[in-house]
Protein backbone atom coordinates (compact mmCIF):
# COMPACT_ATOMS: atom_id res chain seq x y z
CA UNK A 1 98.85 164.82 58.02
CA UNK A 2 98.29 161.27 58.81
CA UNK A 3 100.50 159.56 61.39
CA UNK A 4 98.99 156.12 61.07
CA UNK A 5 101.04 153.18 58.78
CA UNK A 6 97.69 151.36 58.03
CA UNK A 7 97.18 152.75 54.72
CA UNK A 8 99.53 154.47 52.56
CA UNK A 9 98.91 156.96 50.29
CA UNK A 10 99.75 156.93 46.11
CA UNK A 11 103.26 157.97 44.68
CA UNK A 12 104.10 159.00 41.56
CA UNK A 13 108.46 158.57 42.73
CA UNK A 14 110.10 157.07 45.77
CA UNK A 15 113.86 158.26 46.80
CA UNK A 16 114.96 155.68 49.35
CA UNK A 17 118.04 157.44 51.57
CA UNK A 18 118.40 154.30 54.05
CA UNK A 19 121.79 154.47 55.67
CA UNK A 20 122.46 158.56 54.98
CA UNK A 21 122.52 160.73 57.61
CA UNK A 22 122.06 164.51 57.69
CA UNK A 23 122.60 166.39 55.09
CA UNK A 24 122.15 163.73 52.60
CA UNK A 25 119.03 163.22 52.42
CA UNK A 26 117.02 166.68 51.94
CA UNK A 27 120.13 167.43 49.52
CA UNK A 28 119.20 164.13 47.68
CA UNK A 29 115.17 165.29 47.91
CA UNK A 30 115.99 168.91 46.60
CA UNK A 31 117.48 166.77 43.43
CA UNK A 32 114.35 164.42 42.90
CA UNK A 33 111.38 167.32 43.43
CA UNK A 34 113.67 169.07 40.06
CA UNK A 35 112.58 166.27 38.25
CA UNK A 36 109.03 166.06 39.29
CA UNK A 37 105.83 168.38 38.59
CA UNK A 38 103.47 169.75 40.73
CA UNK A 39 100.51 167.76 42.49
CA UNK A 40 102.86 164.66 42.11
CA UNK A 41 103.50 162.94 45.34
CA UNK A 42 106.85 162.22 46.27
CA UNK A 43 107.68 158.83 49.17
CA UNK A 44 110.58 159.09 50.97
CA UNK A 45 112.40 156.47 52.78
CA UNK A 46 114.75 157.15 55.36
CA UNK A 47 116.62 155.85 58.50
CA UNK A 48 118.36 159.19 59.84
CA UNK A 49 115.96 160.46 62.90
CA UNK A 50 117.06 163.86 62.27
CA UNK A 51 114.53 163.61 59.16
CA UNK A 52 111.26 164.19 61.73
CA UNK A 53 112.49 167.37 61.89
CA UNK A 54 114.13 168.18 58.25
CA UNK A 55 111.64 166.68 56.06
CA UNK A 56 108.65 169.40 57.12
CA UNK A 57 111.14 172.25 57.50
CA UNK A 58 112.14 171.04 54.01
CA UNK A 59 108.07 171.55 53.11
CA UNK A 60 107.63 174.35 54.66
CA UNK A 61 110.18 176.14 53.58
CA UNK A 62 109.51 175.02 49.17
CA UNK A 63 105.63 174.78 49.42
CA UNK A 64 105.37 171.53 49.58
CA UNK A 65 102.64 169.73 51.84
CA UNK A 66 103.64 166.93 53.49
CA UNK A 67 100.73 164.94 53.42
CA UNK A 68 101.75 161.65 55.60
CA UNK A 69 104.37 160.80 57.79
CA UNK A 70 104.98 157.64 59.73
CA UNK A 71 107.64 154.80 61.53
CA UNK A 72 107.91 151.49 60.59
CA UNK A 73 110.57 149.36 62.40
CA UNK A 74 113.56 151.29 62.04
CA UNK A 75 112.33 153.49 58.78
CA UNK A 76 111.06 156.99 58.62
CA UNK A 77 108.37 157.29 55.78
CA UNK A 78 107.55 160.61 54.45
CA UNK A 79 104.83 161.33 51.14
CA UNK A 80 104.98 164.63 50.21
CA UNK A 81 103.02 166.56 47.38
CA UNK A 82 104.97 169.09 45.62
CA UNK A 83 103.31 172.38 45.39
């Protein structure tokens, strides 16, 4: 996993849950990974801190792999590769 914001990786879908808070946005990324196959790479947006810590649980848990993760300004970015 990649913690630098220089380059970002390819997406094939991008849920942006700005202004939700906890549980909102893994309940909102359990409803956009239904709709996507594997190997595609999902970006998430998000402002809730709480996400550092839900978004790889989240991965761990499905078999996803989260494959970069950074913080821009007040946003939480998060690409993830559905297994």
């Amino acid at each position: 996993m990649n913690d630098s914001a220089d380059s970002l990786p390819d997406c094939h879908a991008e849920l942006d849950t700005t202004g939700l808070y906890c549980p909102e946005p893994i309940m909102l990324m359990h409803n956009k990974v239904r709709d996507m196959q594997a190997g595609e790479v999902l970006k998430v947006v998000a402002t809730d801190p709480a996400t550092t810590r839900d978004v790889p649980k989240f991965c761990g848990f499905l078999g996803h792999e989260l494959i970069h993760q950074c913080e821009r300004a007040d946003q939480y970015l998060y690409f993830i590769r559905l297994g």
